[in-house]
Protein backbone atom coordinates (compact mmCIF):
# COMPACT_ATOMS: atom_id res chain seq x y z
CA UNK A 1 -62.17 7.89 9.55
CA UNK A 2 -61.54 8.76 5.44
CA UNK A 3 -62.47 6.59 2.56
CA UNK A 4 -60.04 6.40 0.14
CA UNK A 5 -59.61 4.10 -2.46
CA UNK A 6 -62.86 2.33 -1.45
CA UNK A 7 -61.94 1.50 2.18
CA UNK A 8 -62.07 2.76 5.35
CA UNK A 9 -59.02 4.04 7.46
CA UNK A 10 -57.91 6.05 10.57
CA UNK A 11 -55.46 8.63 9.84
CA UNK A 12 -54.34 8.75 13.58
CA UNK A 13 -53.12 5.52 14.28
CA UNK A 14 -52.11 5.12 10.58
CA UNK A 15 -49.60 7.68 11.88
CA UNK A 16 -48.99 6.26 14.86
CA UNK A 17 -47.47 3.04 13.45
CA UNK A 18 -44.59 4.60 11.64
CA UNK A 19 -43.56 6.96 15.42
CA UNK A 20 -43.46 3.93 17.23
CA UNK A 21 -41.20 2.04 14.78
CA UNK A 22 -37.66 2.14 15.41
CA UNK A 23 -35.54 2.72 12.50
CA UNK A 24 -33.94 0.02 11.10
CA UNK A 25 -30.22 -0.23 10.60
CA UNK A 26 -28.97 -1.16 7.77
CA UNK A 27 -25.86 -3.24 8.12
CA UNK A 28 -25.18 -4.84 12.06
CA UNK A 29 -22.60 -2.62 14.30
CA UNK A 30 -18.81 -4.12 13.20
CA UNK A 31 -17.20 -5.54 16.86
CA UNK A 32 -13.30 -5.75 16.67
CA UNK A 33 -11.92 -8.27 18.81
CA UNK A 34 -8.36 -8.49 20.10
CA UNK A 35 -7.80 -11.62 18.32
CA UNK A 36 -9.08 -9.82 14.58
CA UNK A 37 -6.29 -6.32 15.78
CA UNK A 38 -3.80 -9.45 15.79
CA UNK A 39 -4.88 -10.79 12.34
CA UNK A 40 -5.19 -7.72 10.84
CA UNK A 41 -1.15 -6.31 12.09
CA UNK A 42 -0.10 -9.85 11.04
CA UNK A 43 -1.30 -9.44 7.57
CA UNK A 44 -0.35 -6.06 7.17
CA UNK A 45 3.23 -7.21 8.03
CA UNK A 46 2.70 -9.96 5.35
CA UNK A 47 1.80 -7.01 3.01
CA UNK A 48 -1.02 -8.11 2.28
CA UNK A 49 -2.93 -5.46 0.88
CA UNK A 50 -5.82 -3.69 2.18
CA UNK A 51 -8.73 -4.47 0.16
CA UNK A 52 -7.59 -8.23 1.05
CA UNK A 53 -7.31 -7.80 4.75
CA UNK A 54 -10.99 -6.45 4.74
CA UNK A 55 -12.21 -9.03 3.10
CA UNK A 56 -10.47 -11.84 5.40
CA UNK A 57 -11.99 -9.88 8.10
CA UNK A 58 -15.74 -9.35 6.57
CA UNK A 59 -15.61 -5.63 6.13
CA UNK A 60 -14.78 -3.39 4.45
CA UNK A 61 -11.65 -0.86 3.40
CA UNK A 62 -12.86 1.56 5.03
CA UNK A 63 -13.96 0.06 7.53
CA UNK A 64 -10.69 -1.55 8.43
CA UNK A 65 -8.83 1.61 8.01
CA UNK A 66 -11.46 3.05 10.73
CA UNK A 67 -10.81 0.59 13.34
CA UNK A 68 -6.89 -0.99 12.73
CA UNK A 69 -5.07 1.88 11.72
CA UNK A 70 -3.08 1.44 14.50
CA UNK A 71 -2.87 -2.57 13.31
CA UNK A 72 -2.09 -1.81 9.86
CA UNK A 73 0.46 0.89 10.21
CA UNK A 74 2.52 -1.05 13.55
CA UNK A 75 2.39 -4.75 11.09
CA UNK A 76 4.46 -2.81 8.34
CA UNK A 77 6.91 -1.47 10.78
CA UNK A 78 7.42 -4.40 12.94
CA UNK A 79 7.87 -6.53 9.58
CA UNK A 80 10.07 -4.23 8.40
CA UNK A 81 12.19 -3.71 11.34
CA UNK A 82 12.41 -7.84 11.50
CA UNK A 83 13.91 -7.84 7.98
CA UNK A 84 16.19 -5.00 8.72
CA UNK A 85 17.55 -6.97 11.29
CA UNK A 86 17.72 -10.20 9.48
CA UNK A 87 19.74 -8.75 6.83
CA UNK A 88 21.91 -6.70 9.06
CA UNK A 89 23.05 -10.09 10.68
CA UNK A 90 23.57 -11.07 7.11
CA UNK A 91 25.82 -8.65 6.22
CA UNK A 92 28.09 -8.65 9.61
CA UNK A 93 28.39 -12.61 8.64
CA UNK A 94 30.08 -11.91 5.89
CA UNK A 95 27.40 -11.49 3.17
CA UNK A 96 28.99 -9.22 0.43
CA UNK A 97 25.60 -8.63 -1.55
CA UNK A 98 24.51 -7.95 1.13
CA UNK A 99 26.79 -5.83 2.76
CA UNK A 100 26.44 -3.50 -0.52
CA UNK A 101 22.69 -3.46 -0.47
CA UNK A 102 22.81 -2.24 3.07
CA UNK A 103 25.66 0.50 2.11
CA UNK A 104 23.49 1.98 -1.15
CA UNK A 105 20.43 2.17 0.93
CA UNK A 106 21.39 3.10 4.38
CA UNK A 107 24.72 4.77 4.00
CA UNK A 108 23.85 6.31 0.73
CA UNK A 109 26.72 5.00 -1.47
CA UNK A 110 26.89 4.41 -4.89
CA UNK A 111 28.95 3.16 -7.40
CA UNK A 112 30.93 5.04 -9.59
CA UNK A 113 31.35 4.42 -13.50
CA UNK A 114 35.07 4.17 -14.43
CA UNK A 115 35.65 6.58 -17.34
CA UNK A 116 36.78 5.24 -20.70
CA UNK A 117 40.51 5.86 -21.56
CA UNK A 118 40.52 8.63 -24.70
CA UNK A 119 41.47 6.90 -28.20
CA UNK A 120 45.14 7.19 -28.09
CA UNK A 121 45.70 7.81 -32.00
CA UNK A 122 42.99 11.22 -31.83
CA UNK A 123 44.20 14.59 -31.06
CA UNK A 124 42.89 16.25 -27.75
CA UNK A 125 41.96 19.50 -29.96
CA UNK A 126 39.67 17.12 -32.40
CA UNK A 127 37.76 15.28 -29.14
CA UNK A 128 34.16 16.67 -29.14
CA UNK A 129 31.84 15.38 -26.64
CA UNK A 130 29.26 13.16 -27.41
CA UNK A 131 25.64 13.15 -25.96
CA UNK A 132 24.37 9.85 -26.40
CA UNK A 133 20.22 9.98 -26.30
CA UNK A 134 17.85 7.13 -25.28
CA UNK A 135 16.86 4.98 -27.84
CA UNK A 136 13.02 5.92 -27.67
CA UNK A 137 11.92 3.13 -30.64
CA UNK A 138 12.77 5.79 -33.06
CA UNK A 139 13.67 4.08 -37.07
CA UNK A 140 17.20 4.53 -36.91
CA UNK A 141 16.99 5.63 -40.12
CA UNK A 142 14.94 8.71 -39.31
CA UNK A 143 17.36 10.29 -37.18
């Protein structure tokens, strides 16, 4: 036994309190549930965003990137492939807009500017081009 401080203690099983402690955790273990991998790929399809979904499921971003990223990468591409097919039945019914939407994207078309006609009364030797720049806020006056 010491004296320290006045009082009287026993270094031994002083020590021996802390070994047989376990160590606490400090946050409980996170259990996913079939029915929260469900939530979590509907959402995601939603687009809801991330830092949203973990906090409808209690945990957090990380967290849910840990355990769903199976969830949250399958809920984008089933809601994408759903709208995909939604407006491919549009556009086989007839939809023009969006018949054109599906050709830009998809097929990779674009539209083409018609050229202007050349001013009629100007020689072709005079014609210069002219580079039009963006506007930029600039003071017309300045440039």
């Amino acid at each position: 036994m010491h004296q320290a401080s006045g009082r009287f203690f026993d270094a031994r099983a002083d020590s021996q309190d802390h070994v047989n402690q376990e160590p606490h955790m400090a946050r409980k273990p996170f259990i996913v549930t079939d029915a929260m991998r469900e939530r979590v790929r509907s959402l995601a399809g939603l687009g809801v965003p991330q830092v949203d979904i973990a906090r409808i499921i209690r945990g957090d971003p990380k967290t849910l990137r840990k355990h769903f990223r199976d969830e949250l990468d399958r809920g984008v591409a089933e809601a994408n492939a759903v709208i995909a097919g939604s407006l491919f039945t549009t556009a086989k019914g007839g939809n023009v807009p969006a018949q054109k939407f599906w050709l830009k994207v998809r097929a990779h078309w674009h539209e083409r500017k018609v050229p202007q006609e050349p001013i009629s009364d100007a020689s072709p030797q005079s014609t210069s081009p002219v580079l039009v720049l963006p506007d930029n806020n600039r003071d017309p006056q300045l440039t």
